[in-house]
C-alpha atoms as a PDB file:
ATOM      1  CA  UNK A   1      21.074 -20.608  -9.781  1.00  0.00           C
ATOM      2  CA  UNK A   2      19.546 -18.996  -6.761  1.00  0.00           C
ATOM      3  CA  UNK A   3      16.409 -20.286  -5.872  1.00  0.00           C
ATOM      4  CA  UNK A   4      13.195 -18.226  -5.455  1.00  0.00           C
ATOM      5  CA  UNK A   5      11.788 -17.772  -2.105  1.00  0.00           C
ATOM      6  CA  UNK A   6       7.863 -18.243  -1.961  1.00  0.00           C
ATOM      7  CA  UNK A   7       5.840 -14.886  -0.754  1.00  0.00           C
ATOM      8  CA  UNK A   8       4.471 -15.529   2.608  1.00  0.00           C
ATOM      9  CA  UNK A   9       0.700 -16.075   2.936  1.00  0.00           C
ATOM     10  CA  UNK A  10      -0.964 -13.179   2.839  1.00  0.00           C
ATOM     11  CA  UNK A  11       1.179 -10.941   1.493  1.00  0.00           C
ATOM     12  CA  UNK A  12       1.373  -9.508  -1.934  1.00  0.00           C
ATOM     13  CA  UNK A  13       4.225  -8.005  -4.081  1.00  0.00           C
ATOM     14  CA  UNK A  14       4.605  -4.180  -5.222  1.00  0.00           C
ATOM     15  CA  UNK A  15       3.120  -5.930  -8.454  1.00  0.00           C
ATOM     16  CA  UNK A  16       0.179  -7.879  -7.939  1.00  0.00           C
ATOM     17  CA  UNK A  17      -0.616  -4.766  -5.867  1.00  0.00           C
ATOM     18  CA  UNK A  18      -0.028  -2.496  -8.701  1.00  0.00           C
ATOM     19  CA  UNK A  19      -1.960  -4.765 -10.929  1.00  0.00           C
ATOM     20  CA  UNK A  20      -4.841  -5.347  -8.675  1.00  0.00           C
ATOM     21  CA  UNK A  21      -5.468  -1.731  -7.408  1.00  0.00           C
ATOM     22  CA  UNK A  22      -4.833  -0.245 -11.132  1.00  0.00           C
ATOM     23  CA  UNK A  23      -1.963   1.914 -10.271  1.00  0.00           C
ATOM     24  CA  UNK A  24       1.852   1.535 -11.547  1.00  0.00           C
ATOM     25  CA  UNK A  25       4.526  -0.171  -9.514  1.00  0.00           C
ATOM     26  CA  UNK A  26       6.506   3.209  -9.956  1.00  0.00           C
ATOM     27  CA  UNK A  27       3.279   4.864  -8.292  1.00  0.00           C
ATOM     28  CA  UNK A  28       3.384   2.792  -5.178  1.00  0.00           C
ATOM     29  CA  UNK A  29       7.501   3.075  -4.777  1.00  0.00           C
ATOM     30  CA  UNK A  30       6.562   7.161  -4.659  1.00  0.00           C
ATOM     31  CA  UNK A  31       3.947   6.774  -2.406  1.00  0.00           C
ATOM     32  CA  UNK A  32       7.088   5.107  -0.349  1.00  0.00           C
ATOM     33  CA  UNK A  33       9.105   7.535  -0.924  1.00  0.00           C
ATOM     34  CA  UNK A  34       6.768  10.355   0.091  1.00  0.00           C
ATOM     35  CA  UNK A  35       5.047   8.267   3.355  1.00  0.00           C
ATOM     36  CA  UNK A  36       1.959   7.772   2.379  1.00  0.00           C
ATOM     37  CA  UNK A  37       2.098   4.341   1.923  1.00  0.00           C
ATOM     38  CA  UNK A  38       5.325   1.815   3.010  1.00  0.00           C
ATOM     39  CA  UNK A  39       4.705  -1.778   2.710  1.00  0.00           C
ATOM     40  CA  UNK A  40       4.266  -3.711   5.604  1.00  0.00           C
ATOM     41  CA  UNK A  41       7.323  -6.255   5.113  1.00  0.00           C
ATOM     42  CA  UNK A  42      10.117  -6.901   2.901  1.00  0.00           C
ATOM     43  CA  UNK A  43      10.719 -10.364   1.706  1.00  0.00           C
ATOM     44  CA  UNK A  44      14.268 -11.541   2.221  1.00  0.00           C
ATOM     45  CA  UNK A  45      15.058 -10.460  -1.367  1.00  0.00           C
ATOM     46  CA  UNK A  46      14.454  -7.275  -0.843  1.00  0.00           C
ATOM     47  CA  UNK A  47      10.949  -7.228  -2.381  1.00  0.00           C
ATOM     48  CA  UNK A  48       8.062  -5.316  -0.975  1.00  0.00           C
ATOM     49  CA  UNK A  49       5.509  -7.151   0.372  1.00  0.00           C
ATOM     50  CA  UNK A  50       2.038  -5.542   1.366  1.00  0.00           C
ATOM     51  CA  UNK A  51      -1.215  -7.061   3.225  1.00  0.00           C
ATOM     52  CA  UNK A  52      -4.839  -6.202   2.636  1.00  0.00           C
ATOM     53  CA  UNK A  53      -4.620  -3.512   5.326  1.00  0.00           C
ATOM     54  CA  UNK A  54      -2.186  -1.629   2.903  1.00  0.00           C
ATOM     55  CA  UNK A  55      -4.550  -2.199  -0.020  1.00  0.00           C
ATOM     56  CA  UNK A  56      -7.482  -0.185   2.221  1.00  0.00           C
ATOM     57  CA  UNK A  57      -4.780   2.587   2.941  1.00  0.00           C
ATOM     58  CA  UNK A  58      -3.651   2.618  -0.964  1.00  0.00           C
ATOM     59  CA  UNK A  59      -7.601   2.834  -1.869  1.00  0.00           C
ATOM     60  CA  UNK A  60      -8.117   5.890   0.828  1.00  0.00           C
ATOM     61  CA  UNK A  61      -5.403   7.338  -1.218  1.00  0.00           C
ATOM     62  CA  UNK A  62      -6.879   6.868  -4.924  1.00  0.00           C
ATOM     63  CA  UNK A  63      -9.882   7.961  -3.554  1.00  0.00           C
ATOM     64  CA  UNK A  64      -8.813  11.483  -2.357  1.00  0.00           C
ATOM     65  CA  UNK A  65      -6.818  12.050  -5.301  1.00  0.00           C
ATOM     66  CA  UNK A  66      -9.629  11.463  -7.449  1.00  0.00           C
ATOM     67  CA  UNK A  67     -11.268  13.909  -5.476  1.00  0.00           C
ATOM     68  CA  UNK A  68      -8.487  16.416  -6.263  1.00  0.00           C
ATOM     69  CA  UNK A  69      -6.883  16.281  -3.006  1.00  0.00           C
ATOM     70  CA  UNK A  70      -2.611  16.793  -3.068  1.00  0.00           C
ATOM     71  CA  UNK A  71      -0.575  14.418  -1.846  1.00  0.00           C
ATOM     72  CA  UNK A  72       0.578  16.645   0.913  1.00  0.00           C
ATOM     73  CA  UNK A  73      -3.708  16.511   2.151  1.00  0.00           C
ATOM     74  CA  UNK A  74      -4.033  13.389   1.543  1.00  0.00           C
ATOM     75  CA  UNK A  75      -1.038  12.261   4.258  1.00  0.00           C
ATOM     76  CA  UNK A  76      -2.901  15.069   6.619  1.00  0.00           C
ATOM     77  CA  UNK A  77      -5.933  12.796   5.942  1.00  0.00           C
ATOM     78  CA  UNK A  78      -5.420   9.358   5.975  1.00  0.00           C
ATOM     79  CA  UNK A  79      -6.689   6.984   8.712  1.00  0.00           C
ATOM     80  CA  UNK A  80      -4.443   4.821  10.460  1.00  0.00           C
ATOM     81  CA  UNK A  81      -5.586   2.027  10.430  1.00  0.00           C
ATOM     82  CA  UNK A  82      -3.776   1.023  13.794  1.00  0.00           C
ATOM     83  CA  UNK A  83      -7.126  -0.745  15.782  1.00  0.00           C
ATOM     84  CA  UNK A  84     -10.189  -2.548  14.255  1.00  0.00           C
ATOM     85  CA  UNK A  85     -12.174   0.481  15.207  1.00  0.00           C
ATOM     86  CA  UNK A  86     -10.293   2.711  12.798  1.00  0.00           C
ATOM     87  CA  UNK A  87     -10.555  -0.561   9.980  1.00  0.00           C
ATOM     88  CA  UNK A  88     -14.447   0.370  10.895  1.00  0.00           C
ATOM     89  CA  UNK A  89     -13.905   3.802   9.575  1.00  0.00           C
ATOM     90  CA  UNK A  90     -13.351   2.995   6.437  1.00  0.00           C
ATOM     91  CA  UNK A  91     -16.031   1.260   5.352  1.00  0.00           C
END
């Protein structure tokens, strides 16, 4: 029996990401697909891992679909996220 490899501090899988942000895991493997949102690591195993940072870009992205913005706007309108001062942005 193969044994399970621990998730690395401070990341999270494509389902306690899912769970915790209130979207399916099928949601966040489109949002893959369609680069909006790739996860920052895979584990070993394949699995995708993401980090808080992700969770900020996957919240940008509920939030201007909420506001009726299509997926094709919202990748025209995300922030990066690539220095502190663009984390700043966000809040």
């Amino acid at each position: 029996m193969a044994k399970y490899r621990a998730i690395p501090q401070g990341f999270m899988t494509v389902g306690e990401v899912a769970k915790r942000m209130g979207v399916t895991v099928r949601t966040l493997q489109y949002y893959d697909k369609e680069g909006l949102l790739s996860p920052s690591a895979e584990s070993e195993g394949g699995r995708r891992l993401y980090t808080d940072k992700d969770l900020v870009t996957l919240h940008q992205i509920i939030s201007l679909k909420s506001l009726g913005f299509s997926l094709d706007d919202i990748k025209q309108r995300l922030i990066t996220l690539e220095t502190p001062a663009d984390t700043l942005l966000c809040r």
